[in-house]
Protein backbone atom coordinates (compact mmCIF):
# COMPACT_ATOMS: atom_id res chain seq x y z
CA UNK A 1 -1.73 -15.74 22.31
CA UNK A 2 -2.10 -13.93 18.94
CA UNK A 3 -4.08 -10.77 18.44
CA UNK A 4 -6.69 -11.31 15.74
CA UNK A 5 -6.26 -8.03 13.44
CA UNK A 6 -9.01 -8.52 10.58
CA UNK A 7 -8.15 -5.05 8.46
CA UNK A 8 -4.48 -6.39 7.96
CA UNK A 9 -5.86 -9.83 6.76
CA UNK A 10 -8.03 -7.74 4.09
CA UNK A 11 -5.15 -5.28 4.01
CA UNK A 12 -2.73 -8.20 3.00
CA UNK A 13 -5.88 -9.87 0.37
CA UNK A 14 -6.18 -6.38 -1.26
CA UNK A 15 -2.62 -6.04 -1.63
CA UNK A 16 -2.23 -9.48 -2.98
CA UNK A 17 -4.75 -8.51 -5.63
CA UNK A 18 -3.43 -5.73 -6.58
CA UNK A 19 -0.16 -7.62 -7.12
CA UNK A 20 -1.92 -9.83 -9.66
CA UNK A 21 -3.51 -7.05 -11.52
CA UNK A 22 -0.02 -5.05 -11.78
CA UNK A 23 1.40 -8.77 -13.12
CA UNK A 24 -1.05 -9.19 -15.58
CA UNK A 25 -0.84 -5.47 -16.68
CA UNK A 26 3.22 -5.57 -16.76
CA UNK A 27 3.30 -9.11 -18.56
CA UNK A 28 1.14 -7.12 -21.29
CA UNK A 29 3.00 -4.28 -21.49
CA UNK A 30 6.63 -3.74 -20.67
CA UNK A 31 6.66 -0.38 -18.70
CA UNK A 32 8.16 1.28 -15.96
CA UNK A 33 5.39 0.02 -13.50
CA UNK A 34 7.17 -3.11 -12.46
CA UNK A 35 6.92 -3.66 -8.86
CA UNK A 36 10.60 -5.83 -7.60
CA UNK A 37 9.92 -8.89 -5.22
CA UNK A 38 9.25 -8.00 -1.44
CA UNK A 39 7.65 -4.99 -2.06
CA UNK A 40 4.05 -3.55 -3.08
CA UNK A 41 3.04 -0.11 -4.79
CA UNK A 42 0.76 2.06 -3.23
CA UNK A 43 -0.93 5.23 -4.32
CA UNK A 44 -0.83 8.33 -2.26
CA UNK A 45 -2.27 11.75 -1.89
CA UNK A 46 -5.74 13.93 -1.64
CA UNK A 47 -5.83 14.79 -4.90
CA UNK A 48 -3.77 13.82 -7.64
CA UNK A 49 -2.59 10.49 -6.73
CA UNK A 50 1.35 9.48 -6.71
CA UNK A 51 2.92 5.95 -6.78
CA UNK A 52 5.44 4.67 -4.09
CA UNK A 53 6.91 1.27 -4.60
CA UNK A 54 7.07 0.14 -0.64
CA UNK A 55 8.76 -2.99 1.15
CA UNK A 56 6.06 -5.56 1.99
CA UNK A 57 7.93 -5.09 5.60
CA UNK A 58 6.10 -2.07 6.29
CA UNK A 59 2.87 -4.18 6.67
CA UNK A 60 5.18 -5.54 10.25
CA UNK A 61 5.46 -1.59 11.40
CA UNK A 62 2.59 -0.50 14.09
CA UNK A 63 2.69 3.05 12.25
CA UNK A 64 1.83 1.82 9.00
CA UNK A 65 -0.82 -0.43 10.14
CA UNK A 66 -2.19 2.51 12.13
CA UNK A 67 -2.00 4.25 9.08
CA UNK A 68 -3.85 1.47 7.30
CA UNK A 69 -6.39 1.05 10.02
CA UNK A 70 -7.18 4.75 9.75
CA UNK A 71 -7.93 4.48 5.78
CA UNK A 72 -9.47 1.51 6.14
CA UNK A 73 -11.85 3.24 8.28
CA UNK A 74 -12.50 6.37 6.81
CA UNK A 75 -12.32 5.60 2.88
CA UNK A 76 -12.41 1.56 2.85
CA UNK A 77 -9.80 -0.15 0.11
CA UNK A 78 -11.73 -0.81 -2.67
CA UNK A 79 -10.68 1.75 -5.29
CA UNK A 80 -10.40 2.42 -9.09
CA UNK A 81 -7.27 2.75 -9.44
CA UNK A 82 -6.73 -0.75 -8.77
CA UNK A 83 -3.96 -0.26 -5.63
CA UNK A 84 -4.15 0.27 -2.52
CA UNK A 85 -4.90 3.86 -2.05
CA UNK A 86 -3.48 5.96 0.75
CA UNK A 87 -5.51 9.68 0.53
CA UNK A 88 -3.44 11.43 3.45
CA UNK A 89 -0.59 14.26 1.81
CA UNK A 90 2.52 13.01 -0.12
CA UNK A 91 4.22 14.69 3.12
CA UNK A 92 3.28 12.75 5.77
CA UNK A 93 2.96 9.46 3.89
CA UNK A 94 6.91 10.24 3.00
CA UNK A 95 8.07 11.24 6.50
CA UNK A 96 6.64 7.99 7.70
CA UNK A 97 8.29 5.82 4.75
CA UNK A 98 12.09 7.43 5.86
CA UNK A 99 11.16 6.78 9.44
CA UNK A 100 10.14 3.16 8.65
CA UNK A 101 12.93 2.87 6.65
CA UNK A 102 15.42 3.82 9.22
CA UNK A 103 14.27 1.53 11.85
């Protein structure tokens, strides 16, 4: 039996979005803000945001969704920035990117 998780359906639609909008932007412009197959960027931080370029595999991991589930909650995912936006500290969203990479 599956277990129907609706914010990592949207999660997933927002991030597929975003996608588009970073392929239109880097087929007009040739920058450093390419983002390389099987993975997705996401912005992170309180206050000034920073960008991490993240394996789409991360979506699989229970703590990222948590994490996801818990922005979702609190802050939604529609933001100007055009990414998915992650507003916890750059030091806990990297301790949980070398623990998910590690596994």
């Amino acid at each position: 039996m599956a277990i129907h998780m609706p914010w990592i359906t949207h999660a997933k639609q927002v991030l597929r979005r975003s996608s588009l909008a970073a392929a239109n932007k880097a087929a007009s412009s040739s920058s450093s803000t390419d983002v390389p197959k099987g993975h997705f960027a996401v912005y992170v931080g309180e206050s000034e945001k920073k960008r991490f370029v993240i394996p789409v595999s991360y979506l699989n991991n229970p703590s990222f969704q948590d994490l996801l589930g818990q922005v979702e909650e609190e802050y939604g995912f529609h933001h100007s920035m055009g990414g998915l936006t992650i507003p916890c500290s750059e030091d806990i969203f990297v301790d949980l990117a070398a623990r998910l990479g590690g596994s």
